[in-house]
N, C-alpha and C. Protein backbone atom coordinates (compact mmCIF):
# COMPACT_ATOMS: atom_id res chain seq x y z
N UNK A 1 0.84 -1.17 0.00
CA UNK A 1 0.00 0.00 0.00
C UNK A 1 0.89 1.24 0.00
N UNK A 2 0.79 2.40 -0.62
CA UNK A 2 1.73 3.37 -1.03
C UNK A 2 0.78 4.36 -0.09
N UNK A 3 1.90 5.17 0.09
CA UNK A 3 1.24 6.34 0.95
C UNK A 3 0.69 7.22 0.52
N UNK A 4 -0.45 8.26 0.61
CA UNK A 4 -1.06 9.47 -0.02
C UNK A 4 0.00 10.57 0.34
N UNK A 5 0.04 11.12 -0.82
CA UNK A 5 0.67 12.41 -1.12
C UNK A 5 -0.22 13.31 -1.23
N UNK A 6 -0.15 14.60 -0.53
CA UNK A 6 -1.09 15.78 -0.58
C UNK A 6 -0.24 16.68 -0.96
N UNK A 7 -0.45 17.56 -2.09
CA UNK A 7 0.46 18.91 -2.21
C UNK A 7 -0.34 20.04 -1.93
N UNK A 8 0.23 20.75 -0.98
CA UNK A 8 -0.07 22.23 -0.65
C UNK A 8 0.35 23.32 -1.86
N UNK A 9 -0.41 24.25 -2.35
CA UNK A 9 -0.22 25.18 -3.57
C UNK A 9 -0.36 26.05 -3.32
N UNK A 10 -0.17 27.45 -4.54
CA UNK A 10 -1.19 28.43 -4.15
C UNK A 10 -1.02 28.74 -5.86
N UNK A 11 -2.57 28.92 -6.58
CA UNK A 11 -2.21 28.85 -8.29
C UNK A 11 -1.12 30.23 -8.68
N UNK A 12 -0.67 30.32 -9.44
CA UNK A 12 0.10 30.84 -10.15
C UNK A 12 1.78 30.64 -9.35
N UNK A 13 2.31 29.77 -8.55
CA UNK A 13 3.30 30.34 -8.26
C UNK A 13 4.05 29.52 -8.84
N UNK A 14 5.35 30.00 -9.86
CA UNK A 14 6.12 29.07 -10.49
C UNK A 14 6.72 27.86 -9.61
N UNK A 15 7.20 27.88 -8.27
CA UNK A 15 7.50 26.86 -8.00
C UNK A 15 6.46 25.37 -7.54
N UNK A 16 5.31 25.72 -7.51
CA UNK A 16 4.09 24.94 -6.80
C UNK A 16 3.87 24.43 -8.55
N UNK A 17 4.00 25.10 -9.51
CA UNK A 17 3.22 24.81 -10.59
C UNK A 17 4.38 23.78 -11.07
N UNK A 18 6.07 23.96 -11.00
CA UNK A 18 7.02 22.87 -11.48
C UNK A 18 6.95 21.51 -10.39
N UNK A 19 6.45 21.64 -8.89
CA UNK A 19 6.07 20.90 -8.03
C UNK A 19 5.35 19.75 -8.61
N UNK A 20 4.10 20.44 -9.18
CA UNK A 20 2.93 19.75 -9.64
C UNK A 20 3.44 18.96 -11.41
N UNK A 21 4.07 19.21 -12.08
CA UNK A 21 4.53 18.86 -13.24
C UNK A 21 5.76 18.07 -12.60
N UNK A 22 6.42 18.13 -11.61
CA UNK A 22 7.65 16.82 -11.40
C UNK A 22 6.82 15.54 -11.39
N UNK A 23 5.39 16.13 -10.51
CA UNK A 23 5.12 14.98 -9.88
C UNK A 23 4.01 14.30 -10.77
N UNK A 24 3.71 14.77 -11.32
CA UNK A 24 2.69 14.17 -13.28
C UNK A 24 4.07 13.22 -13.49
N UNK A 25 5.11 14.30 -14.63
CA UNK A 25 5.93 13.21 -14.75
C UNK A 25 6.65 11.93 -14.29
N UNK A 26 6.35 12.04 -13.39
CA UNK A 26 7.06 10.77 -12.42
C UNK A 26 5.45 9.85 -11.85
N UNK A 27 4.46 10.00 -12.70
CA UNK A 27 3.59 9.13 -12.19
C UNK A 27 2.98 9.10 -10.86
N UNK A 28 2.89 10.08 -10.34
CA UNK A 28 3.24 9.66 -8.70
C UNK A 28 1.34 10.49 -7.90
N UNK A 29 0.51 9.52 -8.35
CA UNK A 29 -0.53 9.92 -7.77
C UNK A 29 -0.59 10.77 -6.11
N UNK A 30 -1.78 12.05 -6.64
CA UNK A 30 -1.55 13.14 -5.09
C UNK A 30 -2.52 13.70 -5.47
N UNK A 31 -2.90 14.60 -4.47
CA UNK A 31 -3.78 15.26 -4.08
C UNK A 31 -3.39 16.77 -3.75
N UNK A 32 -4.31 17.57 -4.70
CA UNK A 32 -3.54 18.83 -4.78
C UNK A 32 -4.54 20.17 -3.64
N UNK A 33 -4.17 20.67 -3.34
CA UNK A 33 -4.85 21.52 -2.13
C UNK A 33 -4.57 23.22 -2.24
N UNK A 34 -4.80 24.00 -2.78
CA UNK A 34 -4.67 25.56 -2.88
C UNK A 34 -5.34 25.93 -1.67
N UNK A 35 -4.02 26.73 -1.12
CA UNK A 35 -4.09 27.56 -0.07
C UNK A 35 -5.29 28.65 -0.49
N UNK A 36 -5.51 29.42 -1.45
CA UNK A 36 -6.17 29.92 -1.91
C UNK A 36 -7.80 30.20 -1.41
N UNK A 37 -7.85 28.36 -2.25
CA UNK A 37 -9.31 28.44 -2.05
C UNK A 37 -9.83 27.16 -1.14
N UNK A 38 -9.06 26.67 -0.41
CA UNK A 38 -9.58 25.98 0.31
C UNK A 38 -8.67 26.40 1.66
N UNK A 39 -9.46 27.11 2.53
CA UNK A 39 -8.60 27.70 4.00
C UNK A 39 -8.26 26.72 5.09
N UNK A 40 -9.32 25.25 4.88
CA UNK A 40 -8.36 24.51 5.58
C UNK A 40 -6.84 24.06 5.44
N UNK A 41 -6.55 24.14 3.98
CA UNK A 41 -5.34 23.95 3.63
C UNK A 41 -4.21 24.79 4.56
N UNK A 42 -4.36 26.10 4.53
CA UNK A 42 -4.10 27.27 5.37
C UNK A 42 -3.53 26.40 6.54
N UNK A 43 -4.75 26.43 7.04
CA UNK A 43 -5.18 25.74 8.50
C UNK A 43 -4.02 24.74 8.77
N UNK A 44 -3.85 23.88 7.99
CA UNK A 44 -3.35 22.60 8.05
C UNK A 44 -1.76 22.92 8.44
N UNK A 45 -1.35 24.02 6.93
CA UNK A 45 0.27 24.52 7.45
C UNK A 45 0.89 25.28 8.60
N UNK A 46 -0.79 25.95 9.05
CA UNK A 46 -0.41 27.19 9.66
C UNK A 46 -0.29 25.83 10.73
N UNK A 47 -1.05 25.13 11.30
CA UNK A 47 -0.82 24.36 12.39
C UNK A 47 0.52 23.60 12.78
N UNK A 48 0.95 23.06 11.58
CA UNK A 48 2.04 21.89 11.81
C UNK A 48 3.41 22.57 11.59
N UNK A 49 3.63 24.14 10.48
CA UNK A 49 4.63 24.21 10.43
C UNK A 49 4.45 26.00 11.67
N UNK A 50 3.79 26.77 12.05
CA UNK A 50 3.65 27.50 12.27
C UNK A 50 3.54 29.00 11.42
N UNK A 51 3.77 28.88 10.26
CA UNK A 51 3.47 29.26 8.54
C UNK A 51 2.82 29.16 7.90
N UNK A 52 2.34 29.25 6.75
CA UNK A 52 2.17 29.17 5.15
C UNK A 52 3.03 29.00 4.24
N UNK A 53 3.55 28.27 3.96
CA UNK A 53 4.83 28.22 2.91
C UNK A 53 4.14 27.35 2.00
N UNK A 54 4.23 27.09 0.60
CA UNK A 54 4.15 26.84 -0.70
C UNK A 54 5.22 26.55 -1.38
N UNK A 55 5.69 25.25 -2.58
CA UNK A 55 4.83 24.19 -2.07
C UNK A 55 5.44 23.53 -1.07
N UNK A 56 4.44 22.28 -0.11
CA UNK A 56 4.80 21.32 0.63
C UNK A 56 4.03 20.52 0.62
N UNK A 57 4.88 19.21 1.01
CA UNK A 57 4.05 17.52 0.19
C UNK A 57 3.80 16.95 1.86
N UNK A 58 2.70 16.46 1.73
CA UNK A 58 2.42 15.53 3.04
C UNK A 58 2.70 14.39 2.66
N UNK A 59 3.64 13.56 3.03
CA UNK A 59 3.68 12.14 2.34
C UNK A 59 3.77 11.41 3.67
N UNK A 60 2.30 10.78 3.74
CA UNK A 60 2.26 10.07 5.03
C UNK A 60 2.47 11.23 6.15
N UNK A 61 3.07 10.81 7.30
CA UNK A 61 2.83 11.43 8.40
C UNK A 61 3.72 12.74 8.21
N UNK A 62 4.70 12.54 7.46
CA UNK A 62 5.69 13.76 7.01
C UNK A 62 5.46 14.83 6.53
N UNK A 63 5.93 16.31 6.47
CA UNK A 63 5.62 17.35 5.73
C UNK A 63 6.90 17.63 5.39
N UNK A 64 7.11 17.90 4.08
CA UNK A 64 8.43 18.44 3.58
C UNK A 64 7.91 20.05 2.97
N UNK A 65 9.11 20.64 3.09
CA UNK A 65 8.26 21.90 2.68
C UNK A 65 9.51 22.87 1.56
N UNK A 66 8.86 23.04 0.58
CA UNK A 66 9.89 23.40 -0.61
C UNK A 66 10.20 22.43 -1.66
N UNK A 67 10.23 22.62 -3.32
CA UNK A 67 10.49 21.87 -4.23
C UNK A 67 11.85 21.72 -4.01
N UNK A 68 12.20 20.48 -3.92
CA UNK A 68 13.78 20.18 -3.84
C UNK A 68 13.24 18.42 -3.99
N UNK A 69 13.82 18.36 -5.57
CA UNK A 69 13.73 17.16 -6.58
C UNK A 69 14.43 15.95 -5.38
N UNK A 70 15.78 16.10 -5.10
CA UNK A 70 16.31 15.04 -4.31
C UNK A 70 15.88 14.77 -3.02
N UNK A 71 15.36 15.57 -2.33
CA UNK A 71 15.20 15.66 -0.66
C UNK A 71 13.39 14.17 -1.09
N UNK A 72 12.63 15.15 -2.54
CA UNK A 72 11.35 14.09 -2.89
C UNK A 72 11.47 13.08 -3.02
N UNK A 73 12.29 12.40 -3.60
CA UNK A 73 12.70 11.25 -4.38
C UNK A 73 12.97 10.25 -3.28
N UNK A 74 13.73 10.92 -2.30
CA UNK A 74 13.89 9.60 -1.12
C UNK A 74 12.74 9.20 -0.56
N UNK A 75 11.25 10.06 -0.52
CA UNK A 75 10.18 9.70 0.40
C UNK A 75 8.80 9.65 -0.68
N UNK A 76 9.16 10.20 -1.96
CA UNK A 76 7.77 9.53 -2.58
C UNK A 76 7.54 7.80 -2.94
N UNK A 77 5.84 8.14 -2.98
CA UNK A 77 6.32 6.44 -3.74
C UNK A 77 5.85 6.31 -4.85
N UNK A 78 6.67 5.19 -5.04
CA UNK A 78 6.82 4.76 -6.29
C UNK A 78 5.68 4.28 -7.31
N UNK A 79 5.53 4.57 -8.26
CA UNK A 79 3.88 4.15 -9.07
C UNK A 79 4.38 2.51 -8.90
N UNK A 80 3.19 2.28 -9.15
CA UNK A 80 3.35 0.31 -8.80
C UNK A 80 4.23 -0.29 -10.24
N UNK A 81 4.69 -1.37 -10.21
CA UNK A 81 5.59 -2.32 -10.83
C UNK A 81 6.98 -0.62 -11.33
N UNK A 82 7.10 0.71 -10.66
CA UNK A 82 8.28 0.74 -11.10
C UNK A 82 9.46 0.26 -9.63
N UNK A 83 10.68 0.23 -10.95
CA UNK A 83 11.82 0.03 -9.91
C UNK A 83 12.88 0.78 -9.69
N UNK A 84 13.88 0.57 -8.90
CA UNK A 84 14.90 1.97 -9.12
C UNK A 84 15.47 1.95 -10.77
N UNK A 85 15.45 3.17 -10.99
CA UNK A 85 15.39 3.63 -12.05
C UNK A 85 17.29 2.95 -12.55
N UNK A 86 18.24 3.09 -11.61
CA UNK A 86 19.63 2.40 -11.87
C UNK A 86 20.54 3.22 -13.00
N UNK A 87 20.60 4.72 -12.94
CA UNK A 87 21.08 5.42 -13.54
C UNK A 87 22.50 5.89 -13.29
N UNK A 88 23.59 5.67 -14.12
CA UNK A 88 24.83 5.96 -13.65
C UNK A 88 25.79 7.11 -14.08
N UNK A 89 26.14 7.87 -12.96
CA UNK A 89 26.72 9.02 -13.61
C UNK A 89 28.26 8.60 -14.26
N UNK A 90 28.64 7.49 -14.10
CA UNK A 90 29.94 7.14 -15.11
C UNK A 90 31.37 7.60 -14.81
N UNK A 91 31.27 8.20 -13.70
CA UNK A 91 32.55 8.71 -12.99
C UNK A 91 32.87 8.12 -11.37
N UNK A 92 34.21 7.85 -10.90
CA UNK A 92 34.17 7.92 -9.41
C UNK A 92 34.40 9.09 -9.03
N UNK A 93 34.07 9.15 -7.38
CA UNK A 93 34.08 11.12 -7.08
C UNK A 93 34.40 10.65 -5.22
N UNK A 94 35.39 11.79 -4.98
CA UNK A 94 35.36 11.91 -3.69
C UNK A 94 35.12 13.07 -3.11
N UNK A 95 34.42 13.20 -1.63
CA UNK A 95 34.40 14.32 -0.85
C UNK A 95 35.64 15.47 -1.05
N UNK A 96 35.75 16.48 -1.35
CA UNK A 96 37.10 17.15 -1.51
C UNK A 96 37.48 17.75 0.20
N UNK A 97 38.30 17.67 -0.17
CA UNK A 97 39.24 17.89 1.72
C UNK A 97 39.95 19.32 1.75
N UNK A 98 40.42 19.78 2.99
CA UNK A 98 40.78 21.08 2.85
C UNK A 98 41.97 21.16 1.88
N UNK A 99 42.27 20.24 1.87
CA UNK A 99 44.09 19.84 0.86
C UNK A 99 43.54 20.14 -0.36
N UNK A 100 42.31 19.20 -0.59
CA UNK A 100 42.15 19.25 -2.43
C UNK A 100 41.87 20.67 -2.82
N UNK A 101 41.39 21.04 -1.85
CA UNK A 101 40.26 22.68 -1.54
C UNK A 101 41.75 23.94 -2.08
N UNK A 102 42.54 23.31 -0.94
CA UNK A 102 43.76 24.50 -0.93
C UNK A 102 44.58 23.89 -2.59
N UNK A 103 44.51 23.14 -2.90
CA UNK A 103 45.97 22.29 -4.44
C UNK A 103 44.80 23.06 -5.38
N UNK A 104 43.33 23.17 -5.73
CA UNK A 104 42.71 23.37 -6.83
C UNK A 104 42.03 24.92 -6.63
N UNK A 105 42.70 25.60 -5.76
CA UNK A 105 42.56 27.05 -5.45
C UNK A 105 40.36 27.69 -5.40
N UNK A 106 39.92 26.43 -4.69
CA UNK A 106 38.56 26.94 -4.16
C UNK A 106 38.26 27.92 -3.20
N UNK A 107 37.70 28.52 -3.26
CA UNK A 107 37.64 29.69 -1.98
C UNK A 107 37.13 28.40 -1.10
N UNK A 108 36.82 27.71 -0.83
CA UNK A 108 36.16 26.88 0.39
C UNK A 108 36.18 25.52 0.44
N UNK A 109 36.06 24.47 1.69
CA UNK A 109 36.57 23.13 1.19
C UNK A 109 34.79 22.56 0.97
N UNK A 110 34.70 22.54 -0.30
CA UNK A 110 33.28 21.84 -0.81
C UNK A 110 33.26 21.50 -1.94
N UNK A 111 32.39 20.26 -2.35
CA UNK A 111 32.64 18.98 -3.19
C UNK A 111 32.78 18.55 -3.76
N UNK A 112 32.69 17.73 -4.89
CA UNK A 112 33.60 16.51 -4.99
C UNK A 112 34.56 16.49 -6.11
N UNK A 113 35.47 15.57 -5.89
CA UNK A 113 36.55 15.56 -7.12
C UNK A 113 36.38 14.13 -7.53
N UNK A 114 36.62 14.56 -9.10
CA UNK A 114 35.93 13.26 -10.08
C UNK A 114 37.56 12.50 -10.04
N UNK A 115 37.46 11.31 -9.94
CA UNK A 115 38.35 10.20 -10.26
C UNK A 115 38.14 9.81 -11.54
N UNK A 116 38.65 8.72 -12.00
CA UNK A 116 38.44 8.27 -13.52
C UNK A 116 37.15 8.53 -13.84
N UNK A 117 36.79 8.90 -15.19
CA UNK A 117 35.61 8.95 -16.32
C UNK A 117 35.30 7.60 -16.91
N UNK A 118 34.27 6.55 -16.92
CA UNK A 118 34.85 6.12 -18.06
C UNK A 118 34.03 6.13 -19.12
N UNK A 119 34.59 5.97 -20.28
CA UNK A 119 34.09 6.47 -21.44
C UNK A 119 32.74 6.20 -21.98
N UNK A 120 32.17 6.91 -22.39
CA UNK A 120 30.62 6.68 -23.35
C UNK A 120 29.87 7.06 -22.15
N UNK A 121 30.12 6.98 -21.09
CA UNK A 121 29.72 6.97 -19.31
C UNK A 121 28.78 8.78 -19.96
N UNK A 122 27.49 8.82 -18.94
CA UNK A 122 27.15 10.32 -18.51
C UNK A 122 27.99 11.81 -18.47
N UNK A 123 28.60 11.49 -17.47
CA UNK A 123 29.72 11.81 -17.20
C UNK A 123 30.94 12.17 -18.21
N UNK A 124 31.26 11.05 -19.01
CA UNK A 124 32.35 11.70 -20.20
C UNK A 124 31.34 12.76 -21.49
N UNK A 125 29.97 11.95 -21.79
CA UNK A 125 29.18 12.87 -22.64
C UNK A 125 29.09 14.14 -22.39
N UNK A 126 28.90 14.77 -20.95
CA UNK A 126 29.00 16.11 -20.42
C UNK A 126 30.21 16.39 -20.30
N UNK A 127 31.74 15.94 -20.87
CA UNK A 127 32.66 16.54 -20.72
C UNK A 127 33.40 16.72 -19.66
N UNK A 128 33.03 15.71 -18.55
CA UNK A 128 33.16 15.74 -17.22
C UNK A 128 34.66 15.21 -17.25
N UNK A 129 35.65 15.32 -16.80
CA UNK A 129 37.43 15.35 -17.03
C UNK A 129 37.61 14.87 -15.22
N UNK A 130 38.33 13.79 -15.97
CA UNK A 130 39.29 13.58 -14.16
C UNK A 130 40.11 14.33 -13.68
N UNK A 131 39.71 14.95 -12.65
CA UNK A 131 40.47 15.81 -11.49
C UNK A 131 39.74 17.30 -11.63
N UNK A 132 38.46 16.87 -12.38
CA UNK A 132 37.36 18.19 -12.46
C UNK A 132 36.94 17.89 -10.55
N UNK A 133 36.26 18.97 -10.11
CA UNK A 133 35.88 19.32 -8.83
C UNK A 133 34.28 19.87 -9.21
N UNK A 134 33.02 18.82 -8.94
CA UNK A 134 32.12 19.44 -9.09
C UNK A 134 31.00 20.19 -8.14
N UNK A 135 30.93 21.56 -8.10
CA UNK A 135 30.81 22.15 -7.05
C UNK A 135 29.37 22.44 -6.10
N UNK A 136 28.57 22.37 -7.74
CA UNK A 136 26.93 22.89 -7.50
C UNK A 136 26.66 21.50 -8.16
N UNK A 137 25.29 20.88 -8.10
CA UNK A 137 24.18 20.39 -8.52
C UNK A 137 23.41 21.06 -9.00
N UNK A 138 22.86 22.19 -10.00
CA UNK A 138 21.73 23.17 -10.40
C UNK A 138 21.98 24.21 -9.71
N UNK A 139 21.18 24.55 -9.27
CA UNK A 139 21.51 25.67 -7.92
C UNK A 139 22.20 25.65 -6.47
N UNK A 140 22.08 24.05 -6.40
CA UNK A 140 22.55 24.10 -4.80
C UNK A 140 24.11 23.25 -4.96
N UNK A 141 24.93 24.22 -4.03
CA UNK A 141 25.95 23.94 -3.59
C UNK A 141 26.62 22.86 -2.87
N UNK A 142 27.37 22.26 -3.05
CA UNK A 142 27.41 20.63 -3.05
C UNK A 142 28.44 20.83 -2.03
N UNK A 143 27.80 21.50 -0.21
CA UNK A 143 28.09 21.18 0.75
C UNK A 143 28.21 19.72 1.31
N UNK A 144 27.76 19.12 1.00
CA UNK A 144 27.53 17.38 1.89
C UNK A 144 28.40 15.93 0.93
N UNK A 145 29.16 17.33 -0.11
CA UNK A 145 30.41 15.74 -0.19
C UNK A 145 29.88 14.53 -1.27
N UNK A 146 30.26 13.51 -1.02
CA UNK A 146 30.44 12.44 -1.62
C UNK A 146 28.67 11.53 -1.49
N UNK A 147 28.34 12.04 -0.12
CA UNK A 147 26.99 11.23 0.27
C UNK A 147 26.00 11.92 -0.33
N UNK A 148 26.23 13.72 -0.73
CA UNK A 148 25.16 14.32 -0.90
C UNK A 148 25.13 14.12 -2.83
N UNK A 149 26.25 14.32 -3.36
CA UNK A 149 26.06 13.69 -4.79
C UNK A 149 25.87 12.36 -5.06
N UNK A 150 26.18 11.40 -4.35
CA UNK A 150 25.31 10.66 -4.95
C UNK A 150 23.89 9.81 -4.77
N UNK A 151 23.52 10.90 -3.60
CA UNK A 151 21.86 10.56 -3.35
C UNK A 151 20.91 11.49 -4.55
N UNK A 152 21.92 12.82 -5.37
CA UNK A 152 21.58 13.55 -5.99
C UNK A 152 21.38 12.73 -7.15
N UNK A 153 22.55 12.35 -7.89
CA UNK A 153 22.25 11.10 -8.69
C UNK A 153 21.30 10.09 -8.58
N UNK A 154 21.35 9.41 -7.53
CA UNK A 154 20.20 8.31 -7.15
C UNK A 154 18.55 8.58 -7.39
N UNK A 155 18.95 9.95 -7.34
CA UNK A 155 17.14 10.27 -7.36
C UNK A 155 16.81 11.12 -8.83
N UNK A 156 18.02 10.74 -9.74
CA UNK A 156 17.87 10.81 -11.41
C UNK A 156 16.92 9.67 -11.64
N UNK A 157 16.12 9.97 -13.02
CA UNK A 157 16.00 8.71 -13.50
C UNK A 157 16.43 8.66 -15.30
N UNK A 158 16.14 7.34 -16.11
CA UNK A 158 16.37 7.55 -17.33
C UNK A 158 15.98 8.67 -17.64
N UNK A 159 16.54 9.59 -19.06
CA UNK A 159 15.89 10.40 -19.95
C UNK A 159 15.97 11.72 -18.81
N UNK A 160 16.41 11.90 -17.59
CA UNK A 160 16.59 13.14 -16.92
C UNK A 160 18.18 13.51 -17.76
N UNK A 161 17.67 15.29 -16.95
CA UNK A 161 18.94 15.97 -17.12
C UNK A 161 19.33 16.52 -16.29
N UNK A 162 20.84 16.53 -15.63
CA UNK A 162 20.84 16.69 -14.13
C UNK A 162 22.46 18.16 -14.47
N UNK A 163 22.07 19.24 -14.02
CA UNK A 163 23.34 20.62 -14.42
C UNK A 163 24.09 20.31 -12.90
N UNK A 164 25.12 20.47 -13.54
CA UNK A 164 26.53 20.78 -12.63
C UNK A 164 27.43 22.02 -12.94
N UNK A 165 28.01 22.39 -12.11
CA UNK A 165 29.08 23.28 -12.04
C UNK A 165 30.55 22.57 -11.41
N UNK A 166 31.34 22.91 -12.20
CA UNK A 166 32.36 22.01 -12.53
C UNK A 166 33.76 23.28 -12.39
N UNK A 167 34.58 23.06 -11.30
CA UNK A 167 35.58 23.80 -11.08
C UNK A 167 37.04 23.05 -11.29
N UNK A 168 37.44 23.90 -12.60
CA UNK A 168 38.29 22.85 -13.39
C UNK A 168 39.36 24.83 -13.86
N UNK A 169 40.22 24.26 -13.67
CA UNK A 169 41.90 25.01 -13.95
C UNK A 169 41.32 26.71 -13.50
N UNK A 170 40.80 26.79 -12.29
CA UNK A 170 40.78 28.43 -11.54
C UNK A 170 39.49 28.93 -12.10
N UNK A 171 38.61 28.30 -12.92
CA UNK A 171 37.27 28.39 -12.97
C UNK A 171 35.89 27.80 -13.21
N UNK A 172 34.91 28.20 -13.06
CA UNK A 172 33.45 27.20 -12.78
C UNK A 172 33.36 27.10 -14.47
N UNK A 173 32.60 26.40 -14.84
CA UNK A 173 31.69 26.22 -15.65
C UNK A 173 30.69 25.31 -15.71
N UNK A 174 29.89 25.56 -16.27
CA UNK A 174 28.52 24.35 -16.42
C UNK A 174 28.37 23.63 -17.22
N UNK A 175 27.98 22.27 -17.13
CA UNK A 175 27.64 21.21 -17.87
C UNK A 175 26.69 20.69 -17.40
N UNK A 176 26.06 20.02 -18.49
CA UNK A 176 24.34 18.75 -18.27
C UNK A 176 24.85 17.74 -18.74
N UNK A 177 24.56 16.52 -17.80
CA UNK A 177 24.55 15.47 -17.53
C UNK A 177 23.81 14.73 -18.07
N UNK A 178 23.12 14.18 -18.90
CA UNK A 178 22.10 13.42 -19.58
C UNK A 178 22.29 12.78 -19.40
N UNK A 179 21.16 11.68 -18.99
CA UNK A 179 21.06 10.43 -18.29
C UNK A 179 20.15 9.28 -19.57
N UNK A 180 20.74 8.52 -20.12
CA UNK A 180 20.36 7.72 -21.55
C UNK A 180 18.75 7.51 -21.10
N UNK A 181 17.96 7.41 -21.75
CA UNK A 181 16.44 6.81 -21.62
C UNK A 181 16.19 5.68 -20.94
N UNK A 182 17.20 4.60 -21.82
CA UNK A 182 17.14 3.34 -21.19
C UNK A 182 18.77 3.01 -21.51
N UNK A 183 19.15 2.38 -19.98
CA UNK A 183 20.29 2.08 -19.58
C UNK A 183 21.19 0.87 -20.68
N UNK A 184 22.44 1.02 -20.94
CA UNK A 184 22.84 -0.14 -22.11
C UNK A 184 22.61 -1.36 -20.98
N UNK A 185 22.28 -2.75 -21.11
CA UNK A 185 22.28 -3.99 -20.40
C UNK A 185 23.73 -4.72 -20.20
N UNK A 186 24.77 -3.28 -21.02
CA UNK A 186 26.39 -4.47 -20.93
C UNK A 186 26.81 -3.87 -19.31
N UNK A 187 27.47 -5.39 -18.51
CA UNK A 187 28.46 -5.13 -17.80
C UNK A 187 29.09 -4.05 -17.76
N UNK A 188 29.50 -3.52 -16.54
CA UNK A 188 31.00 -2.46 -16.94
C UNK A 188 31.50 -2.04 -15.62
C-alpha cells in the first residue's frame, strides 16, 4: 500500500506549478490543495509548520516543505511495478578535503573531485574530465560531499537531465549530464 501524497499550492506560483509537473511526470498519484481556495489547507500549514509556505508535500505522516527534486525522491512512492530507475553518472568522485580545496585554489573546502571517467559513461558525454571538482548540482551547492552527490544522482531517473558546475583550472563552468532513456544492459 503506497502512501497518499497531498500537495499544498497556491495557483500561479512558479514553484508549486514545477512541483505539480515533477510529480505528473514521475507518475506519482496526489492530491492537490490551494491555499487559496480551500482555507483549511491554510489551516493545516499554519498548524504543523507555524506558517504558510508553498509548495509542501504531506507524504504520510511527514511534511516536507519546498520543491527540492532530491530531498522528494527519497520519500515519494513509487507508481506500482516501477523500480529503481539504476542510472549511472559514469565517474568515481570523492568528498574534496581542505588539501584538495587549498591544491585546486577553491575559496572553500566543498565537493567533490571526479576520479576516472569512463568512457561513453554520462559523465564523459558532459565533458566531465578527471580531477574536475564538481561544485553545485543546479543551484545548490554541493556542501555534503560524496553522500550528498550521490543521493543527488540516485534520485535521477532515465531520460533526466541533471546541471553541474564544474571547477576545473581556476574556474566554474557548467555542464548537463544526460542520463540515456534506457540504460545499455552491458556489464561495466
Amino acid at each position: 500500500m503506497s502512501e497518499q501524497v497531498t500537495v499544498f499550492v497556491r495557483a500561479g506560483d512558479p514553484a508549486c506549478a514545477a512541483a505539480l509537473q515533477y510529480l505528473s511526470q514521475r507518475g506519482v498519484e496526489h492530491r492537490t490543495r490551494d491555499i487559496l481556495t480551500d482555507p483549511s489547507a491554510s489551516a493545516i500549514l499554519l498548524g504543523r509548520l507555524g506558517r504558510v509556505s508553498v509548495p509542501a508535500f504531506q507524504i504520510g505522516d511527514r511534511l516536507i516543505v519546498g520543491f527540492d527534486p532530491v530531498q522528494l525522491s527519497r520519500y515519494l512512492p513509487r507508481p506500482a511495478g516501477e523500480t529503481e530507475p539504476g542510472v549511472s553518472f559514469g565517474a568515481g568522485v570523492r568528498s574534496v578535503t581542505a588539501a584538495i580545496a587549498r591544491e585546486r585554489g577553491l575559496p572553500a573546502t566543498f565537493g567533490v573531485e571526479v576520479g576516472p571517467v569512463r568512457e561513453g559513461s554520462p559523465a564523459a558525454r558532459a565533458g566531465v574530465r578527471t580531477g574536475d571538482v564538481i561544485t553545485a548540482i543546479g543551484a545548490y551547492t554541493l556542501t555534503g560531499g560524496e553522500a550528498q552527490f550521490r543521493t543527488a544522482v540516485s534520485a535521477r531517473h532515465p531520460g533526466d537531465t541533471m546541471a553541474i558546475t564544474v571547477w576545473r583550472d581556476g574556474s566554474s563552468q557548467e555542464l548537463a549530464v544526460q542520463f540515456p532513456a534506457s540504460e545499455p544492459s552491458t556489464a561495466a
